[in-house]
PDB file of N, CA and C in Angstrom:
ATOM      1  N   UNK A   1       6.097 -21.290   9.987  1.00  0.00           N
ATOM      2  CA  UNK A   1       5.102 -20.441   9.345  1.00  0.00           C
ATOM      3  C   UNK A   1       5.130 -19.044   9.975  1.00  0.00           C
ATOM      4  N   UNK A   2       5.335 -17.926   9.011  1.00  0.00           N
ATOM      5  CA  UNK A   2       5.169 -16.754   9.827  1.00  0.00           C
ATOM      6  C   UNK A   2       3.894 -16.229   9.674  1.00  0.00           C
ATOM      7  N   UNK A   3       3.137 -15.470  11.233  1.00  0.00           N
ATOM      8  CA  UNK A   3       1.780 -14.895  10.981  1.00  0.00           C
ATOM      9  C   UNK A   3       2.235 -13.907  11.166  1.00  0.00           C
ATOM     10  N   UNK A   4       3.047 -12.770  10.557  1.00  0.00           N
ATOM     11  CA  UNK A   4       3.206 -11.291  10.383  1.00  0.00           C
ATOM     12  C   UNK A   4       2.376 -11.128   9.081  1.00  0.00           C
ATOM     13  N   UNK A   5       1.593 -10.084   9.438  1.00  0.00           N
ATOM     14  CA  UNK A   5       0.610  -9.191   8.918  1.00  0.00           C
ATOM     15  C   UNK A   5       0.893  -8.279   8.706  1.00  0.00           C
ATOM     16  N   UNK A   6       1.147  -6.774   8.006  1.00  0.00           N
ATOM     17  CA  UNK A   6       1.313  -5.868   7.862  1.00  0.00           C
ATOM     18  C   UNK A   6      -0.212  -5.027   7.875  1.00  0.00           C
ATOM     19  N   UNK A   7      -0.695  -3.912   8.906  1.00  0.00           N
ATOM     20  CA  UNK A   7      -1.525  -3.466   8.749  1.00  0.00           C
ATOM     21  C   UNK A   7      -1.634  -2.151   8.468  1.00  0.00           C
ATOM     22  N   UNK A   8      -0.484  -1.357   7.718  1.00  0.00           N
ATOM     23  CA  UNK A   8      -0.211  -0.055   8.080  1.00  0.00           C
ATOM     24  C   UNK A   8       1.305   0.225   7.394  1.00  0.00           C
ATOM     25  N   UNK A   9       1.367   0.928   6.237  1.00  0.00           N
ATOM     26  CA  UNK A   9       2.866   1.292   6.833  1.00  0.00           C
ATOM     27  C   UNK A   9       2.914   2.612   5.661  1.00  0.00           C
ATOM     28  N   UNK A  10       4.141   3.580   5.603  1.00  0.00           N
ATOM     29  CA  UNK A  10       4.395   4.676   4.628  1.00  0.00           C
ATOM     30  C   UNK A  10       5.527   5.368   5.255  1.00  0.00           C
ATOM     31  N   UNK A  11       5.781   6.484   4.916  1.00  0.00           N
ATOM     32  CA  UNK A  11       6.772   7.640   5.455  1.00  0.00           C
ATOM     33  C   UNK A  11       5.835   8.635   5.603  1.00  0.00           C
ATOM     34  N   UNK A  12       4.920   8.846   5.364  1.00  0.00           N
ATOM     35  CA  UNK A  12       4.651  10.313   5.391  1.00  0.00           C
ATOM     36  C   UNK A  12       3.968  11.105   6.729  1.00  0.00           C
ATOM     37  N   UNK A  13       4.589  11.875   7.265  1.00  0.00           N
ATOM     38  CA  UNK A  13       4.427  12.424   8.392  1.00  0.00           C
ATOM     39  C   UNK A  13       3.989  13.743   8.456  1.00  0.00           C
ATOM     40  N   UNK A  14       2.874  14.037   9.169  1.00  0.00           N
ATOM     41  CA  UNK A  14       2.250  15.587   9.634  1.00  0.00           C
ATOM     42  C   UNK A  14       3.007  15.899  10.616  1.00  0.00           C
ATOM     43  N   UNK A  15       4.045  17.240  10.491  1.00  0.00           N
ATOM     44  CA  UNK A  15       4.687  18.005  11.215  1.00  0.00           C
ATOM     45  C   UNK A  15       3.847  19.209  11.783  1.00  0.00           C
ATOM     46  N   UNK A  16       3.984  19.053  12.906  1.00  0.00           N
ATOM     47  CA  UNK A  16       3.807  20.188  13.303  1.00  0.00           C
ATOM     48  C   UNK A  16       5.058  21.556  13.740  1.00  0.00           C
ATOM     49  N   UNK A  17       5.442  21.064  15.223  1.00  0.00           N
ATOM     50  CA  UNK A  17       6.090  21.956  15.532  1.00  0.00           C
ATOM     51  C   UNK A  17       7.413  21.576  15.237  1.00  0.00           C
ATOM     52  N   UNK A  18       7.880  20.392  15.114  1.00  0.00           N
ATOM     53  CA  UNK A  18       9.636  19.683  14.536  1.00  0.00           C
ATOM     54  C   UNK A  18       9.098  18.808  12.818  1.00  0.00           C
ATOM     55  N   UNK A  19       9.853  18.664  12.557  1.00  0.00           N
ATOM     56  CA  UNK A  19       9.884  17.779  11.196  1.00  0.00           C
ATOM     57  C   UNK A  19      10.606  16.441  11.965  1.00  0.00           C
ATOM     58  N   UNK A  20       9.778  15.606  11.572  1.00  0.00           N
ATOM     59  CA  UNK A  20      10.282  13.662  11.688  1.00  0.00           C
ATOM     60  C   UNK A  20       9.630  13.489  10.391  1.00  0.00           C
ATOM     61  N   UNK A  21      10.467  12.918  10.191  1.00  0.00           N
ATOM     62  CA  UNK A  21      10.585  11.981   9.120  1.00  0.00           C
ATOM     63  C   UNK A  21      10.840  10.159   8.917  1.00  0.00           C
ATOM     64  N   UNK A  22      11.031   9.417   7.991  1.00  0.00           N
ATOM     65  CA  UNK A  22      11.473   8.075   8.187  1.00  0.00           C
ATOM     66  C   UNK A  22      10.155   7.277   8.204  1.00  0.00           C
ATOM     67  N   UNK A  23      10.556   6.191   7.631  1.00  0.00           N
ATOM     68  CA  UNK A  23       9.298   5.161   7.489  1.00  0.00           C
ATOM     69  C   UNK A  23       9.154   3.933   9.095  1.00  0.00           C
ATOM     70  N   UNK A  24       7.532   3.957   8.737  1.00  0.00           N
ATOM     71  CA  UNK A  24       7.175   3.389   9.950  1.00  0.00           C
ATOM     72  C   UNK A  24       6.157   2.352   9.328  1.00  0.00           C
ATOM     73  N   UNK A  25       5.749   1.203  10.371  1.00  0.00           N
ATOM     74  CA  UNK A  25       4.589   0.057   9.784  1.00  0.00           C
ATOM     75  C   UNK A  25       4.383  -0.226  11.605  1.00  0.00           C
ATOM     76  N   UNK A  26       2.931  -0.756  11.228  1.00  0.00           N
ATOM     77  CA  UNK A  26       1.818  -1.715  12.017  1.00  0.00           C
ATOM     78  C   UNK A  26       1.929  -2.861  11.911  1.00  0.00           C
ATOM     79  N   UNK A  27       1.970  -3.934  12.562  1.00  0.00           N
ATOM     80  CA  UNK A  27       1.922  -4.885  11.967  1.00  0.00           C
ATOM     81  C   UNK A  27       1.238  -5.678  12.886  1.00  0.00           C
ATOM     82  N   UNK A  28       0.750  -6.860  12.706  1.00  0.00           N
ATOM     83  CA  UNK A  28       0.308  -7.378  13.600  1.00  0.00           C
ATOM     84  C   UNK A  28       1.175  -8.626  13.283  1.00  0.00           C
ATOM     85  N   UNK A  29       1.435  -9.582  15.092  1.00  0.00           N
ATOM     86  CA  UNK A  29       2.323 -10.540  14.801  1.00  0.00           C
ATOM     87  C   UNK A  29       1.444 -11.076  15.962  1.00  0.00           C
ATOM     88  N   UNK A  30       0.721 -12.423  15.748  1.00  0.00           N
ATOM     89  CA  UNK A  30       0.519 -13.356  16.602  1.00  0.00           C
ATOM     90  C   UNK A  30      -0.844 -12.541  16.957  1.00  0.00           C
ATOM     91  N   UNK A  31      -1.182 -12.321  18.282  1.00  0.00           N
ATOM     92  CA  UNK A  31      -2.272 -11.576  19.138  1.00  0.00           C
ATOM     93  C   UNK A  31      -1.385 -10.052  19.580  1.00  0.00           C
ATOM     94  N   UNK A  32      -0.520  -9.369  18.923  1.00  0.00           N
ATOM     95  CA  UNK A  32       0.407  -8.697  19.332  1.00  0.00           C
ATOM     96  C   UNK A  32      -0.071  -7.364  18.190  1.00  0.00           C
ATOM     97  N   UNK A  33       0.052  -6.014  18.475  1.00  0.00           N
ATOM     98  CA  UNK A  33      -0.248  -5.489  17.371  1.00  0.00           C
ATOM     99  C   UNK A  33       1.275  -4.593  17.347  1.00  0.00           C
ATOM    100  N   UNK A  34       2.110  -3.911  16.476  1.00  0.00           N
ATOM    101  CA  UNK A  34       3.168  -3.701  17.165  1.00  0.00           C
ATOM    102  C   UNK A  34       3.613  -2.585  15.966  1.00  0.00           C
ATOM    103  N   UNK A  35       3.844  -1.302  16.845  1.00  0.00           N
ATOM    104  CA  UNK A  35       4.122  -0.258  15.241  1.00  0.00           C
ATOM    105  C   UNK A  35       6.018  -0.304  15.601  1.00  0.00           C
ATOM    106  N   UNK A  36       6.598  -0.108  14.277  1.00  0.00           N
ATOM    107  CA  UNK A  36       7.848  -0.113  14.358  1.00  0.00           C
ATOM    108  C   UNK A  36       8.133   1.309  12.954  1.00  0.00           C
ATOM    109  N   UNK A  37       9.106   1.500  14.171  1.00  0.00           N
ATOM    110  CA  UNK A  37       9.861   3.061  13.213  1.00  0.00           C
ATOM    111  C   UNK A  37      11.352   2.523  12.718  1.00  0.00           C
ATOM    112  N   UNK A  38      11.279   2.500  11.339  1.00  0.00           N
ATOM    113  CA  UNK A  38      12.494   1.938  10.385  1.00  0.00           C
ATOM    114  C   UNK A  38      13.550   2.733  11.066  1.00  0.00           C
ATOM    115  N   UNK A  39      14.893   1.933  10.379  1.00  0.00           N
ATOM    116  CA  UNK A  39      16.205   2.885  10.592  1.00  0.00           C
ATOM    117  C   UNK A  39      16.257   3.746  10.335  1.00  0.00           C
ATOM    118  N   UNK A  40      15.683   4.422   9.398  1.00  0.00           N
ATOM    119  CA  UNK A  40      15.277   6.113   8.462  1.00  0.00           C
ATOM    120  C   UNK A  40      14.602   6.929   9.476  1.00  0.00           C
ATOM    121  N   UNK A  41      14.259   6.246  10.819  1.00  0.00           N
ATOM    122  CA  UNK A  41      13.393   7.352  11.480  1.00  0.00           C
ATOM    123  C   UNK A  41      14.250   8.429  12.177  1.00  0.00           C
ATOM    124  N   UNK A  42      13.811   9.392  12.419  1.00  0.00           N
ATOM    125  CA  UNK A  42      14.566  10.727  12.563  1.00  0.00           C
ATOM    126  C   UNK A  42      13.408  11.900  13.332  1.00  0.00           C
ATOM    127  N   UNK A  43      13.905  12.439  14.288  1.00  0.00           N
ATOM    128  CA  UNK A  43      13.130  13.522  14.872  1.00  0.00           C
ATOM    129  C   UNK A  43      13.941  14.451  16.271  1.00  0.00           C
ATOM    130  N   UNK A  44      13.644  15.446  15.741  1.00  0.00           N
ATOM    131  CA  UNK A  44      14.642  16.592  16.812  1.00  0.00           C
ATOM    132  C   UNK A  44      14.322  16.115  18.504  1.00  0.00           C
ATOM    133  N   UNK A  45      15.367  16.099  18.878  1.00  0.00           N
ATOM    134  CA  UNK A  45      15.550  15.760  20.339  1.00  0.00           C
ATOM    135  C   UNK A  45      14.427  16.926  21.137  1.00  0.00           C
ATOM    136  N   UNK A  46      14.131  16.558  21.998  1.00  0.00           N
ATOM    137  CA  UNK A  46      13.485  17.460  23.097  1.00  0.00           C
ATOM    138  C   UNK A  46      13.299  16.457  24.427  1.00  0.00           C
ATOM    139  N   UNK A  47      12.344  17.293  25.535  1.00  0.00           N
ATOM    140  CA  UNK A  47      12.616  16.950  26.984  1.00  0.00           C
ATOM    141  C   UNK A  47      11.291  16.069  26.877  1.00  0.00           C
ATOM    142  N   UNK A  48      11.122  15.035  27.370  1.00  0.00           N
ATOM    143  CA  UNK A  48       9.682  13.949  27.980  1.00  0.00           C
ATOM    144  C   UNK A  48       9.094  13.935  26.278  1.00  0.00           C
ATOM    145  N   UNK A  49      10.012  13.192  25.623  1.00  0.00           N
ATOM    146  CA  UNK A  49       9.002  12.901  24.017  1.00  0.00           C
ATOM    147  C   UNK A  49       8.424  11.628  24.297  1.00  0.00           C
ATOM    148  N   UNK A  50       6.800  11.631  24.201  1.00  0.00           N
ATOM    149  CA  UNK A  50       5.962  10.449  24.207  1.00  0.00           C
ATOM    150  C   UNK A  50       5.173  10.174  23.217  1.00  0.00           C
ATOM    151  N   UNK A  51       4.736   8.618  22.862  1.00  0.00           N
ATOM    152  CA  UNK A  51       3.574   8.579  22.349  1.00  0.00           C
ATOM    153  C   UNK A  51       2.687   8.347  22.740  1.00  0.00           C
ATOM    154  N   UNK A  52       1.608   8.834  22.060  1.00  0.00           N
ATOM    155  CA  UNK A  52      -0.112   8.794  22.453  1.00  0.00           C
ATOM    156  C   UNK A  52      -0.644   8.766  21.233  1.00  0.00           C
ATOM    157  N   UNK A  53      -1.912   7.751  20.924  1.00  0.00           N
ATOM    158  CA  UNK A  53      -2.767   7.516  20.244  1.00  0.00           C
ATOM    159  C   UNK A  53      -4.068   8.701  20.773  1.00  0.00           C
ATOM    160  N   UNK A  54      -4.458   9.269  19.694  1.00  0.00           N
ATOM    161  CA  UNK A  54      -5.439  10.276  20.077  1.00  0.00           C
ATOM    162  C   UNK A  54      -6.767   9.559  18.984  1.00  0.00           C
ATOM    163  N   UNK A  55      -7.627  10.254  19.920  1.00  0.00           N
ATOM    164  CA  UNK A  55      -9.191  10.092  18.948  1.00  0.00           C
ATOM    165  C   UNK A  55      -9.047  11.357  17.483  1.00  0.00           C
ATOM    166  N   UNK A  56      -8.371  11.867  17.732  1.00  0.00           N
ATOM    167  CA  UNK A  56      -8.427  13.152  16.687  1.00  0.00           C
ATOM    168  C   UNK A  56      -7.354  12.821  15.753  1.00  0.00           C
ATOM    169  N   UNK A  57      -7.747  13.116  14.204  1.00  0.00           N
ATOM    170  CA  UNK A  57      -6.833  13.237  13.499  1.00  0.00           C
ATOM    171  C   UNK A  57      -5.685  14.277  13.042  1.00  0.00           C
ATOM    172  N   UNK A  58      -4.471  14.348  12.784  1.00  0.00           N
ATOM    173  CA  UNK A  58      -3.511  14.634  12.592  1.00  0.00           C
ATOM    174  C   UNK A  58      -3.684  16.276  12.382  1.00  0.00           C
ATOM    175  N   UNK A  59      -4.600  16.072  11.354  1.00  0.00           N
ATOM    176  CA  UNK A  59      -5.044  17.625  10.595  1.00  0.00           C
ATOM    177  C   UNK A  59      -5.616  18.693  11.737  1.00  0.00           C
ATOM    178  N   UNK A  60      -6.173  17.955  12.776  1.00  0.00           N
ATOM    179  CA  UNK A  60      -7.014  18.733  13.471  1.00  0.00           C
ATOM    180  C   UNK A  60      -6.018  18.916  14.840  1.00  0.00           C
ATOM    181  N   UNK A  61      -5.309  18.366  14.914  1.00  0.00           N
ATOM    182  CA  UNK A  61      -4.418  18.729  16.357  1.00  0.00           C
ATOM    183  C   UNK A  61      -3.383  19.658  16.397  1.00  0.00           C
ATOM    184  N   UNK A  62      -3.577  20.560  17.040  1.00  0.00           N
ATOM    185  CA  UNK A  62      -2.953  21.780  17.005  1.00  0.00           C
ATOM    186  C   UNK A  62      -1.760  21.364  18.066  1.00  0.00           C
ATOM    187  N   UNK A  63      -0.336  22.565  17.275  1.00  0.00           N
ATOM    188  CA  UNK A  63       0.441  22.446  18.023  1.00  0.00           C
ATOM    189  C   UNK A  63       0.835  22.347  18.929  1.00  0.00           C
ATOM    190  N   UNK A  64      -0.073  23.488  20.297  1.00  0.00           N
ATOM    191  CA  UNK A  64      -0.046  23.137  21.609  1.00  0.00           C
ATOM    192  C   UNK A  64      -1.101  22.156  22.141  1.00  0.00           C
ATOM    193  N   UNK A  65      -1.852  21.491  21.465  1.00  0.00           N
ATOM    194  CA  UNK A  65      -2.881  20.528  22.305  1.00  0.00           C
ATOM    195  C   UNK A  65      -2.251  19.839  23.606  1.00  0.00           C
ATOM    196  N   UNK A  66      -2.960  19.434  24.457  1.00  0.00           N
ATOM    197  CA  UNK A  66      -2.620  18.960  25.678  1.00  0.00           C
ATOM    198  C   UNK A  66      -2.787  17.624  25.137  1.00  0.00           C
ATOM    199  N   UNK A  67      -2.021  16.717  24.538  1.00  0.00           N
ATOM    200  CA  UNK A  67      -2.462  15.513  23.748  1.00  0.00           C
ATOM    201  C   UNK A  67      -2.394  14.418  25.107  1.00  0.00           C
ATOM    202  N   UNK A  68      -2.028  14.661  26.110  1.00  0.00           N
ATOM    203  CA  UNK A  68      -1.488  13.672  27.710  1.00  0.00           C
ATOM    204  C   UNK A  68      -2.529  13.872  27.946  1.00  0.00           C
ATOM    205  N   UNK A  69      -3.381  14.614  28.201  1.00  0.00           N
ATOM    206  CA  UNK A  69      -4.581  14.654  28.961  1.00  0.00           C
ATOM    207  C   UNK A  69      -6.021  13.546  28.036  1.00  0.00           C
ATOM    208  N   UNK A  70      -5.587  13.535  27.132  1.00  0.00           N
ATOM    209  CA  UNK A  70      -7.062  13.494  26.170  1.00  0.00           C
ATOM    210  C   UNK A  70      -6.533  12.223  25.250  1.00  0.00           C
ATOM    211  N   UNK A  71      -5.230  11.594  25.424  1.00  0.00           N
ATOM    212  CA  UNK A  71      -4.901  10.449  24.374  1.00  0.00           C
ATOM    213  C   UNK A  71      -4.645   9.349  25.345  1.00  0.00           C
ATOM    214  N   UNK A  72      -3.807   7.842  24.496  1.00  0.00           N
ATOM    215  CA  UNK A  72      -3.663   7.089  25.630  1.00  0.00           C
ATOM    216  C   UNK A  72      -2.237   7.012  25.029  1.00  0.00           C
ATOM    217  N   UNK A  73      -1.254   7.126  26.170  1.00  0.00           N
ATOM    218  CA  UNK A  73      -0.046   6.849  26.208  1.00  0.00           C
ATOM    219  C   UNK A  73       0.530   5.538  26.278  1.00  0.00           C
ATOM    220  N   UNK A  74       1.078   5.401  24.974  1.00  0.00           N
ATOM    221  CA  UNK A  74       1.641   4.160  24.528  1.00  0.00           C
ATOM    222  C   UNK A  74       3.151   3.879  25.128  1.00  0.00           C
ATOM    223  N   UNK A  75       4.090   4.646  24.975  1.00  0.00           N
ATOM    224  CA  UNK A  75       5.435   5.098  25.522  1.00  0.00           C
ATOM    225  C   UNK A  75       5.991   5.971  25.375  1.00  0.00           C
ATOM    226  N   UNK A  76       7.226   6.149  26.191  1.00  0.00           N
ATOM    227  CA  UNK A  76       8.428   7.464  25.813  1.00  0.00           C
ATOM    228  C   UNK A  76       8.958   6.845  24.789  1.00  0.00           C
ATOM    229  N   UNK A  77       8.928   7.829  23.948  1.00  0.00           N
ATOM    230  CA  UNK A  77      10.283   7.684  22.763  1.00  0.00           C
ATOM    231  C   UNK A  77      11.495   7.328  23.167  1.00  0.00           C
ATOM    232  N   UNK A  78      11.783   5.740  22.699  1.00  0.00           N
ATOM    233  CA  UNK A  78      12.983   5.353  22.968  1.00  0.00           C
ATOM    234  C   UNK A  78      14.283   6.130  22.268  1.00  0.00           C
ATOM    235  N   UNK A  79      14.165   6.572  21.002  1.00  0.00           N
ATOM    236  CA  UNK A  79      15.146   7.787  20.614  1.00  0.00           C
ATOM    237  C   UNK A  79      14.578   8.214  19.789  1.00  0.00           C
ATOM    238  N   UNK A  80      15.568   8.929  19.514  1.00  0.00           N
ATOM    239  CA  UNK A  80      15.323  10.171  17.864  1.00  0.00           C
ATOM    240  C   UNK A  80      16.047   9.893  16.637  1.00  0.00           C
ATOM    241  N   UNK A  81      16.314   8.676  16.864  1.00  0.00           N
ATOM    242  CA  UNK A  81      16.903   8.449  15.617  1.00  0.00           C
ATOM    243  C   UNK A  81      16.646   6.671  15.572  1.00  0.00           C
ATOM    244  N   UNK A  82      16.473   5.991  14.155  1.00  0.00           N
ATOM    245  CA  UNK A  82      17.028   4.651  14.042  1.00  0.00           C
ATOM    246  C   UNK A  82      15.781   3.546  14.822  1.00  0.00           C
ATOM    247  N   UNK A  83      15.824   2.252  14.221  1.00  0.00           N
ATOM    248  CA  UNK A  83      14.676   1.525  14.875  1.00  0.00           C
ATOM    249  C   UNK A  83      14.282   1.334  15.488  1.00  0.00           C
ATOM    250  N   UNK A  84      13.072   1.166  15.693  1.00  0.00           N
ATOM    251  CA  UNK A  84      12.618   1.063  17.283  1.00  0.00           C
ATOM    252  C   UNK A  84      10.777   0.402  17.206  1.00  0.00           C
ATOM    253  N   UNK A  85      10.794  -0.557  18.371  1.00  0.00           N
ATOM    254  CA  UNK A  85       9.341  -1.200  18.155  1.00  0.00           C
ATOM    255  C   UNK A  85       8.461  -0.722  19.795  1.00  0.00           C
ATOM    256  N   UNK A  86       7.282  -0.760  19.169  1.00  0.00           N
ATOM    257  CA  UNK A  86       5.899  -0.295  20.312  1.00  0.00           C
ATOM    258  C   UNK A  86       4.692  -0.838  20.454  1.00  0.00           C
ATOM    259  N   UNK A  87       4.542  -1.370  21.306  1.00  0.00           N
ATOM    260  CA  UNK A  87       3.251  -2.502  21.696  1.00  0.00           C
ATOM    261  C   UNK A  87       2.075  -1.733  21.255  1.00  0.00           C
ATOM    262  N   UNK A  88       0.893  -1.786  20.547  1.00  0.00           N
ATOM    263  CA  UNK A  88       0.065  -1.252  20.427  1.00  0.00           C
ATOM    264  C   UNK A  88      -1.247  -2.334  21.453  1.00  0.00           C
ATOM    265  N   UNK A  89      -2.311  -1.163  21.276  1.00  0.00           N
ATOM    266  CA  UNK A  89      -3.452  -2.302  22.180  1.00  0.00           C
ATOM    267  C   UNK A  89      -4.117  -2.989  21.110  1.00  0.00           C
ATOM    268  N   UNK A  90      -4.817  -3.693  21.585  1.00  0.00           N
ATOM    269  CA  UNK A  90      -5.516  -4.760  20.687  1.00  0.00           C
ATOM    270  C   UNK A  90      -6.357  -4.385  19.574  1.00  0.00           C
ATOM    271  N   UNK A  91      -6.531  -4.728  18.604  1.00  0.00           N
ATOM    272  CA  UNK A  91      -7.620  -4.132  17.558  1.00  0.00           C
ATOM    273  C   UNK A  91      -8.738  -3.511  17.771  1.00  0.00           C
ATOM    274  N   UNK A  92      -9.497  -4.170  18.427  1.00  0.00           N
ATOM    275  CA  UNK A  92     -10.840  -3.374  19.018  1.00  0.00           C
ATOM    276  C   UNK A  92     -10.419  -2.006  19.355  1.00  0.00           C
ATOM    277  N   UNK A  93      -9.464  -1.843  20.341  1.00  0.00           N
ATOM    278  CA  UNK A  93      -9.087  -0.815  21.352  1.00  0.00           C
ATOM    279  C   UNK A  93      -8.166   0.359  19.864  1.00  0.00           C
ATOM    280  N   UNK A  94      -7.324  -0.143  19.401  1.00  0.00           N
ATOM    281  CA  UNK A  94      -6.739   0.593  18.527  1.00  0.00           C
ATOM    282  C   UNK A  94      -8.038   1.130  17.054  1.00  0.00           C
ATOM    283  N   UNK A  95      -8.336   0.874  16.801  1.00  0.00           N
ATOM    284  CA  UNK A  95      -9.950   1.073  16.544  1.00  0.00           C
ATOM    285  C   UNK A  95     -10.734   2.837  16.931  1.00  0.00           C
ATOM    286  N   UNK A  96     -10.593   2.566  17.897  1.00  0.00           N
ATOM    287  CA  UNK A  96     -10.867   3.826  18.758  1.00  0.00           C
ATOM    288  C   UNK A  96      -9.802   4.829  18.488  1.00  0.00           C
ATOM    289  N   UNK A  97      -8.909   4.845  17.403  1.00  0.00           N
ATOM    290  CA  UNK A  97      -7.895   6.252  17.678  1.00  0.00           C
ATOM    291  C   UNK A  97      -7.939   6.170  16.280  1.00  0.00           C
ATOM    292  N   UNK A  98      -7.524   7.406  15.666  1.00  0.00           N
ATOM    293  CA  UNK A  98      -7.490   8.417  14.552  1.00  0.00           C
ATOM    294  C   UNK A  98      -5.840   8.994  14.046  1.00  0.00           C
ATOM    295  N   UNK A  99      -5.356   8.681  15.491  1.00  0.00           N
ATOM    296  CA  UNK A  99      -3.790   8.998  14.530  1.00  0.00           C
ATOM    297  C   UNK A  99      -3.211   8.766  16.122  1.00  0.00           C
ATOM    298  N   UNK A 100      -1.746   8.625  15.610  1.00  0.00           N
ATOM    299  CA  UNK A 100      -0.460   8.395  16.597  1.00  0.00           C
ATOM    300  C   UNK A 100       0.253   9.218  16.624  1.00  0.00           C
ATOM    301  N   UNK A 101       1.072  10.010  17.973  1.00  0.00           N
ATOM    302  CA  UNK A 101       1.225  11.409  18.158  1.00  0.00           C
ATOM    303  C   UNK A 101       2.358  10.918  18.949  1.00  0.00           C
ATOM    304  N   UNK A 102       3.317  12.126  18.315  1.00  0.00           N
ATOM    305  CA  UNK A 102       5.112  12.229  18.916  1.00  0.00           C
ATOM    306  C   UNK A 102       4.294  13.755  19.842  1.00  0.00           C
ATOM    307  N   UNK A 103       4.558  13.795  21.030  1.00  0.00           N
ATOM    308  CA  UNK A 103       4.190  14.562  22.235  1.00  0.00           C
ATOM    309  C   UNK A 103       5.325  14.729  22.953  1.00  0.00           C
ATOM    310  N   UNK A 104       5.801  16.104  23.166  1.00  0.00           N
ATOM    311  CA  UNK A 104       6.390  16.682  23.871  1.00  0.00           C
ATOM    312  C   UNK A 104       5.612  17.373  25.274  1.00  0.00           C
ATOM    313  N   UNK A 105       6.093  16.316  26.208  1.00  0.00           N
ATOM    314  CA  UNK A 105       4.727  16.297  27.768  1.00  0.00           C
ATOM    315  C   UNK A 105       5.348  18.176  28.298  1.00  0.00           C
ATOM    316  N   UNK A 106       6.334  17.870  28.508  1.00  0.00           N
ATOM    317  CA  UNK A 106       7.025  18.987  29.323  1.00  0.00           C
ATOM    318  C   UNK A 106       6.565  20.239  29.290  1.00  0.00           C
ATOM    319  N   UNK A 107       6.372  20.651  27.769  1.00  0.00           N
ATOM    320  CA  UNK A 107       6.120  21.997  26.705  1.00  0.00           C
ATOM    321  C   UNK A 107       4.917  21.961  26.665  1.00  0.00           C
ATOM    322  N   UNK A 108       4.228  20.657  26.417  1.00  0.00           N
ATOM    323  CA  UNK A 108       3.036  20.489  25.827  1.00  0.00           C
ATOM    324  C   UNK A 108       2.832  20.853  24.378  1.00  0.00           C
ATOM    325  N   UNK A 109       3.842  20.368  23.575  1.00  0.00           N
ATOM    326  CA  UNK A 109       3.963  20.529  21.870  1.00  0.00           C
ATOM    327  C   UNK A 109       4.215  19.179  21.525  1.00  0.00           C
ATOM    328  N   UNK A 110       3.072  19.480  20.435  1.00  0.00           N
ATOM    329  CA  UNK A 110       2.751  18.477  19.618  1.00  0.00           C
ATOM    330  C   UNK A 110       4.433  18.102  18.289  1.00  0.00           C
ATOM    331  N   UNK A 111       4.718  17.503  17.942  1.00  0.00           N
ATOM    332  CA  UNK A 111       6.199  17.135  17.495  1.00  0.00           C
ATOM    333  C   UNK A 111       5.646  17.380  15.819  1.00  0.00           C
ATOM    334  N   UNK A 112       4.603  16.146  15.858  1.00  0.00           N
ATOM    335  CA  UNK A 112       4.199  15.798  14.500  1.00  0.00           C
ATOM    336  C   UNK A 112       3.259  14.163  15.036  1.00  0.00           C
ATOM    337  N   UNK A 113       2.561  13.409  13.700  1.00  0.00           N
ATOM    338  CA  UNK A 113       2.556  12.161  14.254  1.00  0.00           C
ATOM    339  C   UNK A 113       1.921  11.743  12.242  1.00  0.00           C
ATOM    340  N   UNK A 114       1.053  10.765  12.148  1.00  0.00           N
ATOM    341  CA  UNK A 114       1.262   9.857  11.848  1.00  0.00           C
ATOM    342  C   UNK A 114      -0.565   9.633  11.841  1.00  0.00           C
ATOM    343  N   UNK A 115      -1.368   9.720  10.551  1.00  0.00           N
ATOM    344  CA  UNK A 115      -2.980   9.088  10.444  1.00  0.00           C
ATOM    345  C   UNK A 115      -3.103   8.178  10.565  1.00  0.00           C
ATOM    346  N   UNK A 116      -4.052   6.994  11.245  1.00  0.00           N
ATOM    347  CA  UNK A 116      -4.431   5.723  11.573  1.00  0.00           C
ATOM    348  C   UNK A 116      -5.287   5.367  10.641  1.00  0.00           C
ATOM    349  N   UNK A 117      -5.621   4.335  10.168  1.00  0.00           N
ATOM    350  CA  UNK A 117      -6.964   3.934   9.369  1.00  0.00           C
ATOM    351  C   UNK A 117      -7.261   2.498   9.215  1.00  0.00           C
TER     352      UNK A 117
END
């Protein structure tokens, strides 16, 4: 029996300072919540690219926001291209954020990211 859930998924991405593109989904599997970026995913290389779940939505985060200081860091971007999966926190906790953010720590530029709901 499979308990994969899908809680989330599309292509469409708020760019800010790079364009990414490529489809991504939520899903929940078991007690596990877990976002995965399809083979289609794509985004310009740079130095310390992370993610962070922020309380703020997409629309409202400006290019240079300090998103490290004020989000919770999920991981470094395993690449810039092609599939890839990311532990999210538990429902309750994921709950608490408004969108998922490609963060460039180094620069402190926002990449682009991705509305939660």
């Amino acid at each position: 029996m499979n308990n994969t859930r899908s809680k989330q998924s599309g292509n469409t991405w708020i760019n800010k300072d790079e364009i990414t593109t490529g489809n991504w989904s939520i899903i929940s599997k078991g007690n596990e919540i877990i976002l995965i970026f399809k083979k289609n995913f794509q985004t310009p290389d740079g130095p310390d690219l992370k993610l962070y779940l922020s309380t703020i939505k997409m629309e409202d985060i400006g290019v240079n926001d300090a998103i490290h200081r004020a989000g919770l860091l999920i991981d470094n971007l395993k690449a810039i291209k092609g599939k890839q999966e990311y532990n999210l926190p538990n429902k309750k906790t994921l709950s608490n954020y408004k969108s998922l953010v490609i963060h460039c720590e180094k620069y402190t530029v926002v990449w682009g990211g991705i509305n939660l709901h």
